[in-house]
N, C-alpha and C. Protein backbone atom coordinates (compact mmCIF):
# COMPACT_ATOMS: atom_id res chain seq x y z
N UNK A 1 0.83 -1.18 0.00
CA UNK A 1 0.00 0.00 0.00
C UNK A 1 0.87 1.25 0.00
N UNK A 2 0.07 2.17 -0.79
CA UNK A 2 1.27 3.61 -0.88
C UNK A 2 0.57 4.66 0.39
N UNK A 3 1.00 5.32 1.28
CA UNK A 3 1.03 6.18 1.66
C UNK A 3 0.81 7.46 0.87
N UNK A 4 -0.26 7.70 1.21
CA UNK A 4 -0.95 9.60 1.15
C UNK A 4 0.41 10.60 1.59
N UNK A 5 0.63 11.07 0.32
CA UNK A 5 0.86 12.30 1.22
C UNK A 5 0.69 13.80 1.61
N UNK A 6 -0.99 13.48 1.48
CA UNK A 6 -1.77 14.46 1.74
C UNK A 6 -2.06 14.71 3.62
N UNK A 7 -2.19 13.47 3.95
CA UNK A 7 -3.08 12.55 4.79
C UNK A 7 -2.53 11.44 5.73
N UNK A 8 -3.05 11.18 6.22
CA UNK A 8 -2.31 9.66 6.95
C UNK A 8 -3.48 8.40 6.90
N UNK A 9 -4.52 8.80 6.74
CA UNK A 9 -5.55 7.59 6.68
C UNK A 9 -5.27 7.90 4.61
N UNK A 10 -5.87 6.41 4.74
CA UNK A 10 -6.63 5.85 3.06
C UNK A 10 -7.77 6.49 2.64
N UNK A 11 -8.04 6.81 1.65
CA UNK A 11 -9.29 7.60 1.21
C UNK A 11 -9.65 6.49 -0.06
N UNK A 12 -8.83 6.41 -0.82
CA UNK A 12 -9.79 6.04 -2.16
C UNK A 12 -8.76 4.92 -2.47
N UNK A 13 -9.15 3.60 -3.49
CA UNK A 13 -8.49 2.40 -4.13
C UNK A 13 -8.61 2.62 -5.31
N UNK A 14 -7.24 2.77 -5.39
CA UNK A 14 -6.68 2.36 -7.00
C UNK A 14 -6.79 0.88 -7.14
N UNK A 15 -7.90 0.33 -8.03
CA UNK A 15 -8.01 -1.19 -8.36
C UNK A 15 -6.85 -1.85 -9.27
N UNK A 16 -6.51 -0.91 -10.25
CA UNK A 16 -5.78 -1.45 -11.36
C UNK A 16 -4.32 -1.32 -10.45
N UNK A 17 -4.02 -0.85 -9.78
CA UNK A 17 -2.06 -0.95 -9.00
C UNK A 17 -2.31 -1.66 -7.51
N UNK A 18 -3.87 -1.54 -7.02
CA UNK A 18 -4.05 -1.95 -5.46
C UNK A 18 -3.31 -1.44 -4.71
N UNK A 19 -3.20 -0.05 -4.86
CA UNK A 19 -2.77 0.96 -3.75
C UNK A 19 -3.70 1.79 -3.78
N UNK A 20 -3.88 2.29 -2.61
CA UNK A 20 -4.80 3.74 -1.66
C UNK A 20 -4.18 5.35 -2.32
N UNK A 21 -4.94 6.03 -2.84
CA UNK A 21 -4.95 7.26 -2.22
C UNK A 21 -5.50 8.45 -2.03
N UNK A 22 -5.41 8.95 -2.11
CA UNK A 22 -6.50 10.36 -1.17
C UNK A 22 -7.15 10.76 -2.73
N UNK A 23 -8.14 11.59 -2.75
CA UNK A 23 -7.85 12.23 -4.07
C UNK A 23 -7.08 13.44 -4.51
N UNK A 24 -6.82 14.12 -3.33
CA UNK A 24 -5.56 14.90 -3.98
C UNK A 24 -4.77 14.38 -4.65
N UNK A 25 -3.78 13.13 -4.09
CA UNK A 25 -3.09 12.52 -5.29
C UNK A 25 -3.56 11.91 -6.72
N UNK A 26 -4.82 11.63 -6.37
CA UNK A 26 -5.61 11.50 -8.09
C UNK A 26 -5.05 12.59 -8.89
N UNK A 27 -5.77 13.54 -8.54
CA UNK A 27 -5.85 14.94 -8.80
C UNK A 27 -4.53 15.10 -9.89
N UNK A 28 -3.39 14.82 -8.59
CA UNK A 28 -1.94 15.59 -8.79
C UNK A 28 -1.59 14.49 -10.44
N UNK A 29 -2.26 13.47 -10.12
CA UNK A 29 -1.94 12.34 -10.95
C UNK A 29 -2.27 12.39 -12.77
N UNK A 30 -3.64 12.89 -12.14
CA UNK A 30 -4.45 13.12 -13.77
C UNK A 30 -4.01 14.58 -14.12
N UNK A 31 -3.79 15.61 -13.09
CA UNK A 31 -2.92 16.52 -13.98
C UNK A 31 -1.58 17.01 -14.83
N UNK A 32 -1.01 15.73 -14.05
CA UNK A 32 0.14 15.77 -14.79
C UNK A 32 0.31 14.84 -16.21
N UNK A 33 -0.47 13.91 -15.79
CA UNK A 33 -0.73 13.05 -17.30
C UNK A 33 -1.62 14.35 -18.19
N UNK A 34 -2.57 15.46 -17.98
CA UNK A 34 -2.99 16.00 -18.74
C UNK A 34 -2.17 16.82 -19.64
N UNK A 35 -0.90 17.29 -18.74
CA UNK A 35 0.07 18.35 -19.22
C UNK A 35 0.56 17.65 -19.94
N UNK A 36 0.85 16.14 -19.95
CA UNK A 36 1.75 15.34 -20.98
C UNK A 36 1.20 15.32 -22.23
N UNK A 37 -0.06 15.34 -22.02
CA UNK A 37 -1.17 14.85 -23.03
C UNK A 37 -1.86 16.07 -23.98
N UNK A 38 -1.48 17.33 -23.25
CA UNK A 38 -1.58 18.63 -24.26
C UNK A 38 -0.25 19.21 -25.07
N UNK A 39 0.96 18.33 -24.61
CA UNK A 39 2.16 19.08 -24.89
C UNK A 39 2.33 18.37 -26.39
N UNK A 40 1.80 16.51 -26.12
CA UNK A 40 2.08 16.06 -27.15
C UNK A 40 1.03 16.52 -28.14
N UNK A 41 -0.18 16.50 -27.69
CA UNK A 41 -1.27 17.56 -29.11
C UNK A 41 -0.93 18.25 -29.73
N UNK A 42 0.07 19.18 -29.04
CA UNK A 42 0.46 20.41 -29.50
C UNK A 42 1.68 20.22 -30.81
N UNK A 43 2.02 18.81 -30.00
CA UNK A 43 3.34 18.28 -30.99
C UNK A 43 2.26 17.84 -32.46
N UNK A 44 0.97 17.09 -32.34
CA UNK A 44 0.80 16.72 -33.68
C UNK A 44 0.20 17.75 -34.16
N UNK A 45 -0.39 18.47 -33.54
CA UNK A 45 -0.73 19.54 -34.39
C UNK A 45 -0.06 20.74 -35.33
N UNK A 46 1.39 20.99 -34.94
CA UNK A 46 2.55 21.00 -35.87
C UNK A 46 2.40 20.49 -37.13
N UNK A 47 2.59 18.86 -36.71
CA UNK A 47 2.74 17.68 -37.95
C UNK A 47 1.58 17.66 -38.75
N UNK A 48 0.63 17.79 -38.45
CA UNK A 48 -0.60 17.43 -39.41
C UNK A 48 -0.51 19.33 -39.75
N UNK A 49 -0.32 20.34 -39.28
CA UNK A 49 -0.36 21.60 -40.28
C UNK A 49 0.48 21.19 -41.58
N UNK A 50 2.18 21.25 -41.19
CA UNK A 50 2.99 20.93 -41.61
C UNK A 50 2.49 19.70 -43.05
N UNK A 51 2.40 18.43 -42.59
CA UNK A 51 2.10 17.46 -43.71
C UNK A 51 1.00 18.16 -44.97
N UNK A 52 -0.54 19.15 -44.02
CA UNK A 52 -1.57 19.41 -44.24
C UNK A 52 -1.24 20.32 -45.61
N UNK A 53 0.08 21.11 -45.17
CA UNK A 53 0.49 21.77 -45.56
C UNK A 53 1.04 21.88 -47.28
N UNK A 54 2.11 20.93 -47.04
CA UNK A 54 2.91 20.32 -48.28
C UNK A 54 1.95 18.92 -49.00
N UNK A 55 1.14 18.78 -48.84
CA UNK A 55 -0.07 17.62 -49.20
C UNK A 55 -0.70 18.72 -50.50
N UNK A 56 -1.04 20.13 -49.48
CA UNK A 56 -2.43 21.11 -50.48
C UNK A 56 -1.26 21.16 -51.85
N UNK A 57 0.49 21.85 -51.08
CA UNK A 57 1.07 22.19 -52.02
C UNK A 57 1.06 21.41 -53.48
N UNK A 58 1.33 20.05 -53.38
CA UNK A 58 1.29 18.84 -54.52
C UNK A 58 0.13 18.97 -55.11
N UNK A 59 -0.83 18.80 -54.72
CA UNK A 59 -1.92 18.69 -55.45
C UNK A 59 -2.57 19.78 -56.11
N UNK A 60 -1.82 20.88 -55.69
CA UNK A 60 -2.24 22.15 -56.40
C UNK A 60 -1.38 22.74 -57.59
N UNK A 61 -0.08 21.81 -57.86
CA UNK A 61 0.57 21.52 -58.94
C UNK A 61 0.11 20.70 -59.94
N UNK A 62 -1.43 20.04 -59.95
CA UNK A 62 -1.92 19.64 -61.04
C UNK A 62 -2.71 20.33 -61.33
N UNK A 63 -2.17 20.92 -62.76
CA UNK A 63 -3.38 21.89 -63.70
C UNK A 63 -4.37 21.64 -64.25
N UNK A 64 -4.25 20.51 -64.71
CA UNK A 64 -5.85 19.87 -65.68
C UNK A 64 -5.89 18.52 -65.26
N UNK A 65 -7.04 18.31 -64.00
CA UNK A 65 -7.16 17.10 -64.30
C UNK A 65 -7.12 15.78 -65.42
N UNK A 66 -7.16 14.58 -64.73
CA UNK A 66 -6.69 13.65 -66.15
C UNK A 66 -8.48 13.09 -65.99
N UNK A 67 -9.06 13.25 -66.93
CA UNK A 67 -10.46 12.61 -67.29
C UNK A 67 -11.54 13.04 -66.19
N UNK A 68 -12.49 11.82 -65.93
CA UNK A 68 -13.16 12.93 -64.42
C UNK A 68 -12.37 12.15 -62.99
N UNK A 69 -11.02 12.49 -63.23
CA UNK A 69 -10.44 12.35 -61.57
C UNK A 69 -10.10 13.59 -60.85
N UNK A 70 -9.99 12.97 -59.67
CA UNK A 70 -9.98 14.32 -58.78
C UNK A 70 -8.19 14.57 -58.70
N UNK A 71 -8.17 16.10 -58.19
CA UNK A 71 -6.58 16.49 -58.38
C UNK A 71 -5.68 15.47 -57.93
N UNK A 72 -5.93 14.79 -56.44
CA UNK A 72 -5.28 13.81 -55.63
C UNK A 72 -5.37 12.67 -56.81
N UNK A 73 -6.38 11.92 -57.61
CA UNK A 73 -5.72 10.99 -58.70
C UNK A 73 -5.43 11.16 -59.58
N UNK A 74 -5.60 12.36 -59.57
CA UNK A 74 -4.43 12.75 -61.38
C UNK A 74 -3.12 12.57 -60.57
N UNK A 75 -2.37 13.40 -59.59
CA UNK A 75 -1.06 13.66 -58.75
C UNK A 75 -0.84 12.08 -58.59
N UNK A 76 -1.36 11.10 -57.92
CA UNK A 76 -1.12 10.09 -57.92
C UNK A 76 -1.15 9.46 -59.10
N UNK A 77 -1.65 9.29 -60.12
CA UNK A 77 -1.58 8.73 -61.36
C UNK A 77 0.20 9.15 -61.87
N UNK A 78 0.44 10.50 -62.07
CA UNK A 78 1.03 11.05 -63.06
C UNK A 78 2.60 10.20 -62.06
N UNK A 79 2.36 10.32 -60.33
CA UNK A 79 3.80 9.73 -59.38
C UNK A 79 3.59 8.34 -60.12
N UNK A 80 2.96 7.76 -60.47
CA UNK A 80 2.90 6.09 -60.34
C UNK A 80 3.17 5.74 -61.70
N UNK A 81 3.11 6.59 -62.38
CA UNK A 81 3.18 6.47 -64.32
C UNK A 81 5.13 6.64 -64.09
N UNK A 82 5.43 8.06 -63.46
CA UNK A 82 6.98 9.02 -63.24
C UNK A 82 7.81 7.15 -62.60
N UNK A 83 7.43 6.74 -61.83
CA UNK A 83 7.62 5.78 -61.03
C UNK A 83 8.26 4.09 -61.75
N UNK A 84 7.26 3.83 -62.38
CA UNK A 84 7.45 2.66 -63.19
C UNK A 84 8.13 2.85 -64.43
N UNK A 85 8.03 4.15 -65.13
CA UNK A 85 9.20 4.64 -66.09
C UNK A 85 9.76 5.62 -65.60
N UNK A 86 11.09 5.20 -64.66
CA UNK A 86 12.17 5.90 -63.98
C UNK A 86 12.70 6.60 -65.22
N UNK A 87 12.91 6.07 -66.57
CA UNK A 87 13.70 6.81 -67.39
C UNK A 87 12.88 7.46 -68.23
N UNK A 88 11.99 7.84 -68.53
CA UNK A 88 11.05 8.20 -68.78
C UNK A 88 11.26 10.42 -68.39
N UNK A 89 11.49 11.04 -69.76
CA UNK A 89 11.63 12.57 -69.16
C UNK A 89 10.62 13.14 -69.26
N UNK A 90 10.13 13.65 -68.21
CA UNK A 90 8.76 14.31 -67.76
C UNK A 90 8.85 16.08 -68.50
């Protein structure tokens, strides 16, 4: 059993570790997992601007779609055509 150290009696059971503790230490517990848990958001939200970013750029380098596809399968068509004829001058 863990010792409070809010407290000296047991207040509340943690089932999943089967240790005691007050809820202040909840508290202290879930807020610090929250700070972990907004810092890394903050990290993907970077990455998905970023990717979101250079994704619009590509696809806004196709000028005329190819037949009725959308910009994303013309861009993918034209990588996968560039792709299989490496020697092939674009």
């Amino acid at each position: 059993m863990k010792e409070c150290k809010h407290v000296n009696i047991d207040y509340g059971k943690n089932i999943k570790d089967d240790e005691t503790y007050c809820i202040n230490c909840l508290i202290e517990e879930y807020q610090v997992e929250n700070k972990k848990l907004k810092t890394e958001n903050k990290h993907l939200k970077k990455k998905y601007i970023s990717l979101d970013t250079k994704y619009y750029e590509l696809i806004m380098e196709v000028d005329i779609k190819f037949g009725g596809l959308t910009r994303h399968e013309t861009a993918l068509k034209y990588i996968k055509e560039a792709e299989t004829q490496p020697n092939k001058i674009i």
